[in-house]
Each structure stands twice: as structure tokens, then as C-alpha cells.
C-alpha atoms as a PDB file:
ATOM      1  CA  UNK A   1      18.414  -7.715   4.175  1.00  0.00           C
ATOM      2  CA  UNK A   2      18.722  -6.724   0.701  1.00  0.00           C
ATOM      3  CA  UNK A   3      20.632  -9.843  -1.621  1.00  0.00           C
ATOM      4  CA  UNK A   4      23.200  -8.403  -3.898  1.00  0.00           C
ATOM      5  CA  UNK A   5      24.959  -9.403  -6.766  1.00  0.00           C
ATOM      6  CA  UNK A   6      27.726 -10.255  -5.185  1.00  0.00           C
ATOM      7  CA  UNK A   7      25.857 -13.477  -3.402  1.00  0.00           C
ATOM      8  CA  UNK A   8      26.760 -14.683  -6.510  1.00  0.00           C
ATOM      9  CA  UNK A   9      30.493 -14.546  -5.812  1.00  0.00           C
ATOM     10  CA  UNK A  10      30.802 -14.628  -2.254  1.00  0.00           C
ATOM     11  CA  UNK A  11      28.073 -17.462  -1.524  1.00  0.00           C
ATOM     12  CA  UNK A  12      30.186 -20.755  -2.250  1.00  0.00           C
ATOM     13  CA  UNK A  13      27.858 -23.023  -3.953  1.00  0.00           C
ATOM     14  CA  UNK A  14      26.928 -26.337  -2.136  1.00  0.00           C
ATOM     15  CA  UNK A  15      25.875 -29.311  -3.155  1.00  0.00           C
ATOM     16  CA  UNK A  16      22.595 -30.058  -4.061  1.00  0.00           C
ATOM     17  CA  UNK A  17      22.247 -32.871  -1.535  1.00  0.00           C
ATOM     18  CA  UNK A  18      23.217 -30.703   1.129  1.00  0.00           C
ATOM     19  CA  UNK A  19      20.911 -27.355  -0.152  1.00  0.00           C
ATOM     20  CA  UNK A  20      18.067 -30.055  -0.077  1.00  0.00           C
ATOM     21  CA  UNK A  21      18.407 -30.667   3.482  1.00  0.00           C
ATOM     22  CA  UNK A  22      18.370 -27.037   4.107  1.00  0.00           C
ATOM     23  CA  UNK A  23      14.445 -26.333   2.045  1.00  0.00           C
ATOM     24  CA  UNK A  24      11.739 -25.461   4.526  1.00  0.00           C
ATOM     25  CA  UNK A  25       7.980 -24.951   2.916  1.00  0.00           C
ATOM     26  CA  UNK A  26       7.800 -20.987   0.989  1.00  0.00           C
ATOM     27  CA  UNK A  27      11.667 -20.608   0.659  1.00  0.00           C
ATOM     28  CA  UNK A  28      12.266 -18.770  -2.800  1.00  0.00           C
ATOM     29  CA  UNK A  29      14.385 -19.813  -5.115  1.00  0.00           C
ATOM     30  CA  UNK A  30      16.363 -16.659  -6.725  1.00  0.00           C
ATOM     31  CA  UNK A  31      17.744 -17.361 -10.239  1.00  0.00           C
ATOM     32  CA  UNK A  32      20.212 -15.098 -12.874  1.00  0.00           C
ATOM     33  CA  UNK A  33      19.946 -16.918 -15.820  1.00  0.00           C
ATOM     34  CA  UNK A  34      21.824 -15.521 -19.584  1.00  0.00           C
ATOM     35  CA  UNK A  35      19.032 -16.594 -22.233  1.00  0.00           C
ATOM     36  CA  UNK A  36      17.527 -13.547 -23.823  1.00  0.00           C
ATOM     37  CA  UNK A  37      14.347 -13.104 -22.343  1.00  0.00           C
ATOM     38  CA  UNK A  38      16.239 -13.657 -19.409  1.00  0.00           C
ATOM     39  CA  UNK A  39      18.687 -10.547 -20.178  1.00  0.00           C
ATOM     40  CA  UNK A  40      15.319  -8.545 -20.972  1.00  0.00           C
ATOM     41  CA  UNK A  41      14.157  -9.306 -17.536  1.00  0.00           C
ATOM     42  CA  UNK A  42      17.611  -8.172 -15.646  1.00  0.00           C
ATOM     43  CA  UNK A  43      18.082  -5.303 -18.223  1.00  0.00           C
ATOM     44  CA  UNK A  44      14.405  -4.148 -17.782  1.00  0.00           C
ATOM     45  CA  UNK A  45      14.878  -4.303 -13.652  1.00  0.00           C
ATOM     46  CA  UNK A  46      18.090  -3.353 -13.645  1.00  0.00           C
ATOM     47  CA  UNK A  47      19.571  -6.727 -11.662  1.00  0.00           C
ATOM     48  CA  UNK A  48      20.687  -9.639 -11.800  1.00  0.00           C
ATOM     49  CA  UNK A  49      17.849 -11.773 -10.841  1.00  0.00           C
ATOM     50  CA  UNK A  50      16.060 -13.304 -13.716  1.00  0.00           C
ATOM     51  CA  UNK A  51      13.411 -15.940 -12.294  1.00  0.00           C
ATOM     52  CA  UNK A  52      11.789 -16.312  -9.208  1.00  0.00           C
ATOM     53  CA  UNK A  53      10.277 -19.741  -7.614  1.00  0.00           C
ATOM     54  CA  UNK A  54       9.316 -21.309  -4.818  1.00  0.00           C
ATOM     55  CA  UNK A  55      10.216 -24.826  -2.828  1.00  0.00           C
ATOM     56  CA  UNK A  56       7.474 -27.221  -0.744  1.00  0.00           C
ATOM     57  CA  UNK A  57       7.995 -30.377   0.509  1.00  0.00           C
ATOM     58  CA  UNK A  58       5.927 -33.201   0.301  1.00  0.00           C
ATOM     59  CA  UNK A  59       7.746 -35.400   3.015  1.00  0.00           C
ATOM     60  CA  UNK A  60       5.536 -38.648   2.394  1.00  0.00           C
ATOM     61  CA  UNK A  61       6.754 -38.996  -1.308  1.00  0.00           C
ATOM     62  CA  UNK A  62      10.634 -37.610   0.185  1.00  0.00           C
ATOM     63  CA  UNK A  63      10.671 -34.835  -2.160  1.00  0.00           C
ATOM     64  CA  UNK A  64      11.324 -31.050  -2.246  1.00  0.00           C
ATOM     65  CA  UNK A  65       9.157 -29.922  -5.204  1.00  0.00           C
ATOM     66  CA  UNK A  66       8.923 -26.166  -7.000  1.00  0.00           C
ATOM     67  CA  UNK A  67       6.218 -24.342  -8.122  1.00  0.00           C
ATOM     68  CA  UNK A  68       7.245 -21.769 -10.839  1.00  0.00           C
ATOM     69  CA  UNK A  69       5.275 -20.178 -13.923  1.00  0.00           C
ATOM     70  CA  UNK A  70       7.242 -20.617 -16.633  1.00  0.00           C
ATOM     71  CA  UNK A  71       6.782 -19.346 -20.694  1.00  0.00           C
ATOM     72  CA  UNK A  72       5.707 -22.034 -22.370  1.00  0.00           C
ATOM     73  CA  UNK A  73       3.686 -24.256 -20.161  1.00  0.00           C
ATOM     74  CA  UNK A  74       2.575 -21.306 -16.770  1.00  0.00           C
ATOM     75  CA  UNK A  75       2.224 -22.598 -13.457  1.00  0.00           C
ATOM     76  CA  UNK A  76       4.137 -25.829 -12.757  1.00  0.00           C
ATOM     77  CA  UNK A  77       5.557 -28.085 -10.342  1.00  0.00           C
ATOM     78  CA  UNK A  78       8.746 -29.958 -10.568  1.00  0.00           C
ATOM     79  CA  UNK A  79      11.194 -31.489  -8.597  1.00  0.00           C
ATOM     80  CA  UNK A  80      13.862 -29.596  -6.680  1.00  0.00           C
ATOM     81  CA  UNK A  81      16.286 -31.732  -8.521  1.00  0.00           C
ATOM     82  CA  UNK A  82      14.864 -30.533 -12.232  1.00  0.00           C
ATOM     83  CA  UNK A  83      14.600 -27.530 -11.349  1.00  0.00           C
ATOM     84  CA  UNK A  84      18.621 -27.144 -10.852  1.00  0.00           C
ATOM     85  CA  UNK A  85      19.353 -29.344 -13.567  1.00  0.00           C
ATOM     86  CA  UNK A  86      17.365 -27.633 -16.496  1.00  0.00           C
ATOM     87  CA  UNK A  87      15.829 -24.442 -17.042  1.00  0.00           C
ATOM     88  CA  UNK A  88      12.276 -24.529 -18.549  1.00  0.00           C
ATOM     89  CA  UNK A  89      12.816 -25.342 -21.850  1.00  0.00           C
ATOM     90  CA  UNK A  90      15.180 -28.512 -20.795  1.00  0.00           C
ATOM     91  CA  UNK A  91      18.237 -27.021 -21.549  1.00  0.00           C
ATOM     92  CA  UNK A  92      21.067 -25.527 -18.937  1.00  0.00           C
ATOM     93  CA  UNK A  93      20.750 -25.061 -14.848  1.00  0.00           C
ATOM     94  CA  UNK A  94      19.962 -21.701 -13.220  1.00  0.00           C
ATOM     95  CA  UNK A  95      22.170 -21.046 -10.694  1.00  0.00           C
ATOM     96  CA  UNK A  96      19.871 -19.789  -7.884  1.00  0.00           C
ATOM     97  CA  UNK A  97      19.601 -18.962  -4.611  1.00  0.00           C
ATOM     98  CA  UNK A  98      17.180 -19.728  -2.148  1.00  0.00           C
ATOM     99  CA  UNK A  99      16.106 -17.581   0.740  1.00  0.00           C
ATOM    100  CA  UNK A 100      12.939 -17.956   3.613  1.00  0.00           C
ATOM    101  CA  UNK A 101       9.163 -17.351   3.499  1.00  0.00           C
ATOM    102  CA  UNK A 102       6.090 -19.654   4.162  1.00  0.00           C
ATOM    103  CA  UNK A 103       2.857 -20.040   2.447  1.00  0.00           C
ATOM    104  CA  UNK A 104       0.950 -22.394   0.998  1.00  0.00           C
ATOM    105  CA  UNK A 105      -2.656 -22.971  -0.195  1.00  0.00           C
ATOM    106  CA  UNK A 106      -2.546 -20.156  -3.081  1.00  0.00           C
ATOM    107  CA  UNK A 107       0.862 -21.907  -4.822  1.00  0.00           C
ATOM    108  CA  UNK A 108      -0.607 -25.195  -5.396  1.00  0.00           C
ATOM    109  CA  UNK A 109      -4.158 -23.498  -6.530  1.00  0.00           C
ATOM    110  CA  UNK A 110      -2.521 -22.153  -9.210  1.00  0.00           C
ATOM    111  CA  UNK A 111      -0.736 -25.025 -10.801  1.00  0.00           C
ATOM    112  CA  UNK A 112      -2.044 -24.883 -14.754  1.00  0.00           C
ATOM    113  CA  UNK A 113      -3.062 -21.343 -14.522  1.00  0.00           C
ATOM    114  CA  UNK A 114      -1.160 -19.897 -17.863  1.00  0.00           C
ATOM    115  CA  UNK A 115       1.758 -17.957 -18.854  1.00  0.00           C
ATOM    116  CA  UNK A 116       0.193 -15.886 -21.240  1.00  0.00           C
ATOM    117  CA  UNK A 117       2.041 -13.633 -24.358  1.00  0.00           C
ATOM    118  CA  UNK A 118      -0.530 -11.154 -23.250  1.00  0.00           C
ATOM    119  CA  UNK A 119       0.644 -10.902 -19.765  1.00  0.00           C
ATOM    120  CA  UNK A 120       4.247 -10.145 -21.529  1.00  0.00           C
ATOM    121  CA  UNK A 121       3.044  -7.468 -23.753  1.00  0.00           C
ATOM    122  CA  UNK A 122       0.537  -6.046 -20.918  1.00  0.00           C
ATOM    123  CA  UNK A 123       4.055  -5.712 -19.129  1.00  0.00           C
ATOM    124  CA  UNK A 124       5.255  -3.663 -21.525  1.00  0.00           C
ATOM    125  CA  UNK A 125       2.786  -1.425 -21.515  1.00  0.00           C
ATOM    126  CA  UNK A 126       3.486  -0.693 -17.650  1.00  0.00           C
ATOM    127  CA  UNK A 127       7.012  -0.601 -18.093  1.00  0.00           C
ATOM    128  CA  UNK A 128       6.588   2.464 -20.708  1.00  0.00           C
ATOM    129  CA  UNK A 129       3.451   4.295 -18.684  1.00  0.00           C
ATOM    130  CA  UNK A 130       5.506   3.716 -15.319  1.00  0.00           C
ATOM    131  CA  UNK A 131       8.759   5.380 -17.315  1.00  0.00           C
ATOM    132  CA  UNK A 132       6.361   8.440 -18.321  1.00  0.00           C
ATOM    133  CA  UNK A 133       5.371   8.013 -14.601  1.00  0.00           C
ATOM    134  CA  UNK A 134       1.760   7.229 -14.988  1.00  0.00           C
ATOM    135  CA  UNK A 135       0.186   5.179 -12.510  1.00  0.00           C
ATOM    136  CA  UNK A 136      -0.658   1.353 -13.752  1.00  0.00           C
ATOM    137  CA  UNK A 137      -4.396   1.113 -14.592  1.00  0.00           C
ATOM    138  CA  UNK A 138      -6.009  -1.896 -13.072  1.00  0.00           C
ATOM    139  CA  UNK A 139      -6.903  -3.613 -15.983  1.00  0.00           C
ATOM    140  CA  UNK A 140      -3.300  -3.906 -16.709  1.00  0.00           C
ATOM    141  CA  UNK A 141      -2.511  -6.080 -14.207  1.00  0.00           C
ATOM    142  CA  UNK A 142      -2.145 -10.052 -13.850  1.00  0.00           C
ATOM    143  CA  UNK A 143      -5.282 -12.167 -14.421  1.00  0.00           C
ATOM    144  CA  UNK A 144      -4.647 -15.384 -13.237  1.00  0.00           C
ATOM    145  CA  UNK A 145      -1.639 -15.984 -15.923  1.00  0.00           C
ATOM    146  CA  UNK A 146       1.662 -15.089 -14.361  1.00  0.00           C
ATOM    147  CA  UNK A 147       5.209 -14.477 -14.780  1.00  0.00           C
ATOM    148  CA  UNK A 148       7.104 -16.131 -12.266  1.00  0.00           C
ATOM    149  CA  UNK A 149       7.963 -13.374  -9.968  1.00  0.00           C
ATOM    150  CA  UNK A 150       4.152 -12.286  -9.801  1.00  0.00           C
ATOM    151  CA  UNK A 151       2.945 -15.890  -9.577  1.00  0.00           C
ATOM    152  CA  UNK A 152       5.421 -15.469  -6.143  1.00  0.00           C
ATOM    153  CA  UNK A 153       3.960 -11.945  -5.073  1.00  0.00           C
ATOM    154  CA  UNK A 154       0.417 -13.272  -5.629  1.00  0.00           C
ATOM    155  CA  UNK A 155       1.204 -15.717  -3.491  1.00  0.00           C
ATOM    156  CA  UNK A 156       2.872 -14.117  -0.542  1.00  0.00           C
ATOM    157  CA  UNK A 157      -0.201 -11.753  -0.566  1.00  0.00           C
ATOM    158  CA  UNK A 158      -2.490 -14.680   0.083  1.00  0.00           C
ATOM    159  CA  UNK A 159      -0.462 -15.407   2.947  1.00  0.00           C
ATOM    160  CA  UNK A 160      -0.541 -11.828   4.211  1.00  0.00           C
ATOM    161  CA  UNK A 161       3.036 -10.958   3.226  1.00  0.00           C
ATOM    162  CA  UNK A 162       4.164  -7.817   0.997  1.00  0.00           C
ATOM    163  CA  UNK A 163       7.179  -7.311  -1.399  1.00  0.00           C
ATOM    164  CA  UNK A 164       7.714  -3.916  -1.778  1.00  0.00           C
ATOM    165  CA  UNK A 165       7.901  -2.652  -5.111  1.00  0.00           C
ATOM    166  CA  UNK A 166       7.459   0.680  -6.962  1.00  0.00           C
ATOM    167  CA  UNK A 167       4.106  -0.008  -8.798  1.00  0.00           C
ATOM    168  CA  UNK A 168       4.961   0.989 -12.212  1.00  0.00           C
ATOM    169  CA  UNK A 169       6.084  -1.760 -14.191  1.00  0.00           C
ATOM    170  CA  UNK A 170       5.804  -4.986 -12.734  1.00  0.00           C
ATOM    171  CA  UNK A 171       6.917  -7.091  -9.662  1.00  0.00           C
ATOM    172  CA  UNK A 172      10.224  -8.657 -10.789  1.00  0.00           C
ATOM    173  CA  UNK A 173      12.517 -11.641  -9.080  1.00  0.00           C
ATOM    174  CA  UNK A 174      14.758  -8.266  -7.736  1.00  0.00           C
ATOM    175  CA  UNK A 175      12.202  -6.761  -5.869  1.00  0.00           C
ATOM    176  CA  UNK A 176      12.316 -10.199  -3.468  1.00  0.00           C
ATOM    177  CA  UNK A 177      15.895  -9.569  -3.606  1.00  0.00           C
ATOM    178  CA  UNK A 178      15.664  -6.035  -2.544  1.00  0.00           C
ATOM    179  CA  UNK A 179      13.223  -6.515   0.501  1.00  0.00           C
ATOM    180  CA  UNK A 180      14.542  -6.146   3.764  1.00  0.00           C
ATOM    181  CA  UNK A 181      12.860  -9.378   5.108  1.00  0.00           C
ATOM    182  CA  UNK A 182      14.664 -11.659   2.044  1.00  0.00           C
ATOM    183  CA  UNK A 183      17.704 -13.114   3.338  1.00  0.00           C
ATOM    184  CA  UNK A 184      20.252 -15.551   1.423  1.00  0.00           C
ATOM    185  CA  UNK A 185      21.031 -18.559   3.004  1.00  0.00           C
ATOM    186  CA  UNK A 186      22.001 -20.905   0.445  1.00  0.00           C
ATOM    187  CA  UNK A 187      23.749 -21.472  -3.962  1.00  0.00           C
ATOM    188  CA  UNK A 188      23.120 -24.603  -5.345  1.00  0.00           C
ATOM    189  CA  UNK A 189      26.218 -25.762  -7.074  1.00  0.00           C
ATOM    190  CA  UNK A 190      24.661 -26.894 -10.802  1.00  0.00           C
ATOM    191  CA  UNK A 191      27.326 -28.793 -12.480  1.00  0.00           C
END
């Protein structure tokens, strides 16, 4: 089931506490943020989704954490509860959407691997080659320092699972949106 923009408007938003009962282990966190490299992202795949993470819980310490790969600091974990409250550079909440998958052991391998300006700039480069529709050369792709959605792809391939996407630019939070096994079930209300 593909998620469209209009989950936005026809999903009420719950509350957080209630959302939180509602995680399971590998459910993805779908975000549509309005900073500028957010804009980029949704301009550049042509949707609304902007970031793409993932929720785990850790039921001995009674928390639902997410593991993301954000700009500054690459892959992290933080609290469910953060993660709604502030986007990665502190400031205002993504509202986002979360939807079901399971995995594991890959996510928390990569916490601390980077989020590299290279990776951003080697995205680029795809972007314009897949545009002149020339295939992506393997050394073009991720090494071990993600963006967020292929932090999530990466991961879903360790645990056997494929998002479809068109090979030519890169994976982006949309192309979860867009596969037919990504369901919404869930917006956190922010504020």
C-alpha cells in the first residue's frame, strides 16, 4: 500500500503516549519536514517525505528508542520522545508517520558510522547521471556513511527485505512510502 500525501491530512494525529504503545521493533518512522535541505530532499524525489527512521524497543529500560543518520552527527539513537520533540539540530518536531517492518542486528551495528558531505555530493552526482539516464557506477554508492533513508534500505537488506526503487539517484524516505508492503498506521501529534 503506497502512503500518500494526503496521510498527512486524513491521518488524525494521536498522542504521543498512545503512538508509543502502538511501536513494535523495525516500524519506520516517515517524516515531511520544511528546513531547506529538507525541501531539497522532497523537491529532488518529488514527495513529501523528507527523513526516514526507524523505532526498537528496549523493554528492560521502558523505552522506544530510534535509530536515524542524521547531518551533523550520522548514525544515532535517541529516544522516541526526542525524536518527536526536535529535529536533529534541536530545533522543531517532524511530524511523522510510522508504518511496519522488523529487523535488527544491522541498525544498532551502525550506530557512529558517519553522515558524510561526500555521501551528499556523491548523491548528486547520481541524481544528474540517473537524469541523463546512465546507470549508477558502483563506486558511487554508500560506504558505510548514510543518509537516513539508505541507512533504512541498508538495513532492511540485511534482514532480507527490498524497497523498490529506480536505481538512479538514490533511495529516498518516498520510495518506503511508495512500496506496496509500507502501510500507515499511525501521526504523532507534535505540539
Amino acid at each position: 500500500m503506497t502512503i500518500e500525501v494526503s496521510v498527512l491530512s486524513e491521518l488524525k494525529p494521536r498522542p504521543y503516549a498512545q503512538v508509543r504503545r502502538l511501536v513494535r521493533d523495525g516500524d519506520l518512522l516517515l517524516c515531511s519536514a520544511n528546513d531547506p535541505f529538507s525541501r531539497l530532499i522532497r523537491w529532488s524525489s518529488a514527495s513529501p517525505w523528507s527523513h526516514i527512521a526507524m523505532a526498537f524497543r528496549i523493554p528492560s529500560l521502558n523505552r522506544v528508542m530510534v535509530l536515524e543518520s542524521v547531518q551533523q552527527l550520522g548514525v544515532r539513537s535517541v529516544p522516541l520522545s526526542t525524536f518527536i520533540s526536535k529535529t536533529s539540530t534541536g530545533t522543531h518536531p517532524y511530524p511523522g508517520q510510522t508504518s511496519s517492518k522488523r529487523l535488527y542486528d544491522f541498525a544498532f551495528g551502525r550506530l557512529g558510522d558517519r553522515f558524510a558531505g561526500g555521501e551528499i555530493a556523491k548523491i548528486g552526482l547520481r541524481l544528474l547521471l540517473g537524469r541523463l539516464d546512465i546507470r549508477l557506477p558502483d563506486s558511487l554508492g554508500p560506504r558505510n556513511e548514510f543518509i537516513c533513508s539508505e541507512f533504512v534500505a541498508k538495513c532492511f537488506e540485511k534482514a532480507g527485505l527490498e524497497i523498490p526503487w529506480d536505481g538512479l539517484g538514490f533511495v529516498a524516505p518516498a520510495d518506503f512510502a511508495n512500496a506496496p508492503q509500507v502501510e500507515a498506521v499511525a501521526q504523532i501529534r507534535t505540539q
